[in-house]
C-alpha atoms as a PDB file:
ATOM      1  CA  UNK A   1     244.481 -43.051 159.710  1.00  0.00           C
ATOM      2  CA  UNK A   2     244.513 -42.214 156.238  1.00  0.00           C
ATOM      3  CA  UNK A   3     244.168 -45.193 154.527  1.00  0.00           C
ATOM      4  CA  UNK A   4     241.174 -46.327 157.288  1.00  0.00           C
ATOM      5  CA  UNK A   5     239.341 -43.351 155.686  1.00  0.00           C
ATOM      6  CA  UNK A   6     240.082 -44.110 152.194  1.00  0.00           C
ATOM      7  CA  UNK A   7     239.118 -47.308 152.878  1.00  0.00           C
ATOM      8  CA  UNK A   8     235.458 -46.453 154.939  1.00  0.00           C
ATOM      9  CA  UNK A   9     234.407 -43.768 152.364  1.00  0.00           C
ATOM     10  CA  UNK A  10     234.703 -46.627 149.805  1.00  0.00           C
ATOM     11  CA  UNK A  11     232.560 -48.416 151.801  1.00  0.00           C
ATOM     12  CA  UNK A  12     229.985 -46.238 152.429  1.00  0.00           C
ATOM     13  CA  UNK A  13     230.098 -45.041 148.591  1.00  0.00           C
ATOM     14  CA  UNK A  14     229.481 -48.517 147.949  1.00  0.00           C
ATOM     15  CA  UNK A  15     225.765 -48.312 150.158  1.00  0.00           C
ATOM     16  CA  UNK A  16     227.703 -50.847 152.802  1.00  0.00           C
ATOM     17  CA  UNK A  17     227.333 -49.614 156.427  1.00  0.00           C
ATOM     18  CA  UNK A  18     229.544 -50.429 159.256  1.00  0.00           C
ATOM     19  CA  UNK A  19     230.663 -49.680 162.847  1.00  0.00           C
ATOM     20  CA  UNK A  20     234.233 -47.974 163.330  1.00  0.00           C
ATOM     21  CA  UNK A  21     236.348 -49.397 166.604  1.00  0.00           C
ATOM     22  CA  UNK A  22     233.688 -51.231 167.964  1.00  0.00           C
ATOM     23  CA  UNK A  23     235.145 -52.113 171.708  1.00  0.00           C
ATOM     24  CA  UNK A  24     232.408 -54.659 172.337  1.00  0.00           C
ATOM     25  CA  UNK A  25     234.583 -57.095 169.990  1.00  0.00           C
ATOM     26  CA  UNK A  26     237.952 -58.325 170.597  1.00  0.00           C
ATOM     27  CA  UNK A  27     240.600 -56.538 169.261  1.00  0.00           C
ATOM     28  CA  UNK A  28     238.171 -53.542 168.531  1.00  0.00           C
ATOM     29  CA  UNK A  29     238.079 -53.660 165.039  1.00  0.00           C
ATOM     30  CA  UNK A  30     238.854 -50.478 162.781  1.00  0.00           C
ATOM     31  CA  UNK A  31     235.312 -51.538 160.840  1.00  0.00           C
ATOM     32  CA  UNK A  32     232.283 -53.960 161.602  1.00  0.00           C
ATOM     33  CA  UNK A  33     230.237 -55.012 159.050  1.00  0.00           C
ATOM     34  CA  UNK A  34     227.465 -56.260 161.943  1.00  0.00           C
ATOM     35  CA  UNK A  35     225.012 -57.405 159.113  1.00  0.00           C
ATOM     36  CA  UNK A  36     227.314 -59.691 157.468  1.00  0.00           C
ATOM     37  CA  UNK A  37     229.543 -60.680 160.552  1.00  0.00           C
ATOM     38  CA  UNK A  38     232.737 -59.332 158.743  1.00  0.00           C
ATOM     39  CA  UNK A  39     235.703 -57.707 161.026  1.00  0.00           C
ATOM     40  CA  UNK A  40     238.266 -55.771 159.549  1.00  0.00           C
ATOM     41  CA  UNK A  41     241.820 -54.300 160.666  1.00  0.00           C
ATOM     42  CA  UNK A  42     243.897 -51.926 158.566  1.00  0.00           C
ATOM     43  CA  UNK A  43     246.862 -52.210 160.533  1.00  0.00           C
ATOM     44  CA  UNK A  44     250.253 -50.529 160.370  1.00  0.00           C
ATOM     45  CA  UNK A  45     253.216 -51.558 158.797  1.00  0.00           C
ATOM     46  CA  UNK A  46     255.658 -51.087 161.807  1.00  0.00           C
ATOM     47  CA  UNK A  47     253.261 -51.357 164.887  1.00  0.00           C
ATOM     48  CA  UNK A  48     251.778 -54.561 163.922  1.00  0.00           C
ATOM     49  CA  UNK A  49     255.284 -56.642 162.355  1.00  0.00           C
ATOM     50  CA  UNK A  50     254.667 -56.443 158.464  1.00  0.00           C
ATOM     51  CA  UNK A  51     257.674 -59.011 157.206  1.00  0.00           C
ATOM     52  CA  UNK A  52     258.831 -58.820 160.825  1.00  0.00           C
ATOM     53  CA  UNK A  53     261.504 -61.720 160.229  1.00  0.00           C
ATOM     54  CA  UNK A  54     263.302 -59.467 157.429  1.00  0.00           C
ATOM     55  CA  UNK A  55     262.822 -56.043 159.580  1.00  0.00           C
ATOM     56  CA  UNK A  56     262.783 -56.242 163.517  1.00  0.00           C
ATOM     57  CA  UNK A  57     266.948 -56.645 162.461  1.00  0.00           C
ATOM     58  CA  UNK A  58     267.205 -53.171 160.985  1.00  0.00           C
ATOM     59  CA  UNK A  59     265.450 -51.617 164.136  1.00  0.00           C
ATOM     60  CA  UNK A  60     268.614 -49.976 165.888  1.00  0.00           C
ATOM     61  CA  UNK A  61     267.031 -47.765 168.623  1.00  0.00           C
ATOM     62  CA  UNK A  62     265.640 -49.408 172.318  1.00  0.00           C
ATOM     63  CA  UNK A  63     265.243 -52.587 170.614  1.00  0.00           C
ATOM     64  CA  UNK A  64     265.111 -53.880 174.288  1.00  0.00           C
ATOM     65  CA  UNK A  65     261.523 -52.002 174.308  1.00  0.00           C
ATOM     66  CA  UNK A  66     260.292 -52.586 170.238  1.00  0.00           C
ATOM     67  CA  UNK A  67     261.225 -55.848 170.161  1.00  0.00           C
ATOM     68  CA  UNK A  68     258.543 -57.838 172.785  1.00  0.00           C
ATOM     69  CA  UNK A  69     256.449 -54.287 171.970  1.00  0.00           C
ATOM     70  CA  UNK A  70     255.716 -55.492 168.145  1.00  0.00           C
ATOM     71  CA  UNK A  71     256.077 -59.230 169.037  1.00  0.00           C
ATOM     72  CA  UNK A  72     253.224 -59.279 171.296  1.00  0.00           C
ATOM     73  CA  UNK A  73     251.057 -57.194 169.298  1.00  0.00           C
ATOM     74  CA  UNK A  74     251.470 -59.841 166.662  1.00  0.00           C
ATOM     75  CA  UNK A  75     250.237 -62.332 169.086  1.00  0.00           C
ATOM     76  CA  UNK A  76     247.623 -60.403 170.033  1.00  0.00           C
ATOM     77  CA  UNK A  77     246.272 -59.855 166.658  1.00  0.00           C
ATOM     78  CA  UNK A  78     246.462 -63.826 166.188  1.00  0.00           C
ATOM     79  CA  UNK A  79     244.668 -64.149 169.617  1.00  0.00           C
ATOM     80  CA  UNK A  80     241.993 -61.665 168.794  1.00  0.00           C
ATOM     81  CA  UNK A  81     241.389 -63.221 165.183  1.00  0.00           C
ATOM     82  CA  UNK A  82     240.570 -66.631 166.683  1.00  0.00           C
ATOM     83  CA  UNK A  83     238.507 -65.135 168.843  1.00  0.00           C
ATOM     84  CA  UNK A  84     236.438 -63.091 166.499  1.00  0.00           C
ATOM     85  CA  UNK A  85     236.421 -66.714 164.600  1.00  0.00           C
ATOM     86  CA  UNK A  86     235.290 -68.426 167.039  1.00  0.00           C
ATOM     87  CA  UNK A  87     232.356 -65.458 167.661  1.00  0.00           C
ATOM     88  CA  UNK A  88     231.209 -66.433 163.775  1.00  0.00           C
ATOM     89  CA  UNK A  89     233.033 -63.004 162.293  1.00  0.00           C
ATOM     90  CA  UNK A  90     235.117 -63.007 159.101  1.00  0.00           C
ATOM     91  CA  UNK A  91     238.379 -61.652 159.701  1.00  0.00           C
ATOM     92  CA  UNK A  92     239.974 -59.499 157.469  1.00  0.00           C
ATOM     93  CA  UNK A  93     243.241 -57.567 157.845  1.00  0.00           C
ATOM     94  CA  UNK A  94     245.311 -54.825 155.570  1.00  0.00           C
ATOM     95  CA  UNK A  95     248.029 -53.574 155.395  1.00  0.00           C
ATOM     96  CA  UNK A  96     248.195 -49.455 155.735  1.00  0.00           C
ATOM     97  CA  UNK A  97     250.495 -49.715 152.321  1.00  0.00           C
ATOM     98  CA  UNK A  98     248.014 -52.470 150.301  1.00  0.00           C
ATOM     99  CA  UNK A  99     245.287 -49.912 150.812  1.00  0.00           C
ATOM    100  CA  UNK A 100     246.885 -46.881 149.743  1.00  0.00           C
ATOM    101  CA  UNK A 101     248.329 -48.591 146.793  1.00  0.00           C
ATOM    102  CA  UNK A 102     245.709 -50.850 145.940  1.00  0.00           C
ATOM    103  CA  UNK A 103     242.057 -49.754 147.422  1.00  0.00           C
ATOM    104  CA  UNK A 104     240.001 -51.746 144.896  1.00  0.00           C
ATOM    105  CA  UNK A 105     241.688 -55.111 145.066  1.00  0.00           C
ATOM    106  CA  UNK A 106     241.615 -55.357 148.742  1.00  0.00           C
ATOM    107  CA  UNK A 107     237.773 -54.673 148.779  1.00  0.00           C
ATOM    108  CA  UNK A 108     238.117 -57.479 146.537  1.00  0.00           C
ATOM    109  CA  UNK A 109     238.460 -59.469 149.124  1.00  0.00           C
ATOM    110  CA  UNK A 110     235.761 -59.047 150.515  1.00  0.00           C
ATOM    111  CA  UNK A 111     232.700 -61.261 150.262  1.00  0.00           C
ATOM    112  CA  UNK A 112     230.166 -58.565 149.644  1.00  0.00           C
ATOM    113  CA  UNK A 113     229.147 -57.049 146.180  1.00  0.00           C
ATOM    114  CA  UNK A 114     230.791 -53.471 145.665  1.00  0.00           C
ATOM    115  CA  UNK A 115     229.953 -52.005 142.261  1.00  0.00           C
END
């Protein structure tokens, strides 16, 4: 997606090299930072619940079908965080909108020195 772009060409700008969707970790990871053990997601807004408590009430159409849909993928993302946890990564995770609003404070967040 857009923002995972914006978000990798920082990245490599900044002399940091990663892995993209690396399948041998749980979850598969939109970007590995193998040196430094970091995971991170950039995950969207509607697919993964983003204030899900406030919004899965204003989804109209085949709730019967969005509902569990979004619900589990929630619980997957918890289950695959605790997993890359217990594997000695550092998760991170984004939101598509924090990144295309903010890129500089959410590499921020991130232990590693970007200039």
């Amino acid at each position: 997606t857009k923002p995972e772009i914006l978000f990798r060409k920082a990245l490599w700008a900044a002399g940091i090299r990663y892995r993209v969707n690396s399948r041998k970790l749980p979850g598969s990871p939109d970007i590995v930072i193998n040196k430094r053990k970091i995971a991170i997601f950039i995950d969207g807004g509607f697919w993964h619940g983003y204030q899900w408590e406030e919004k899965k009430h204003k989804i109209k159409s085949n709730r019967d079908y969005w509902l569990p849909k979004i619900e589990r993928n929630m619980q997957r993302d918890l289950e695959d965080n605790q997993k890359l946890h217990e594997m000695g990564y550092q998760v991170f995770r984004f939101w598509e909108h924090e990144i295309k609003k903010g890129l500089s404070e959410c590499l921020k967040r991130l232990p590693i020195d970007i200039a």
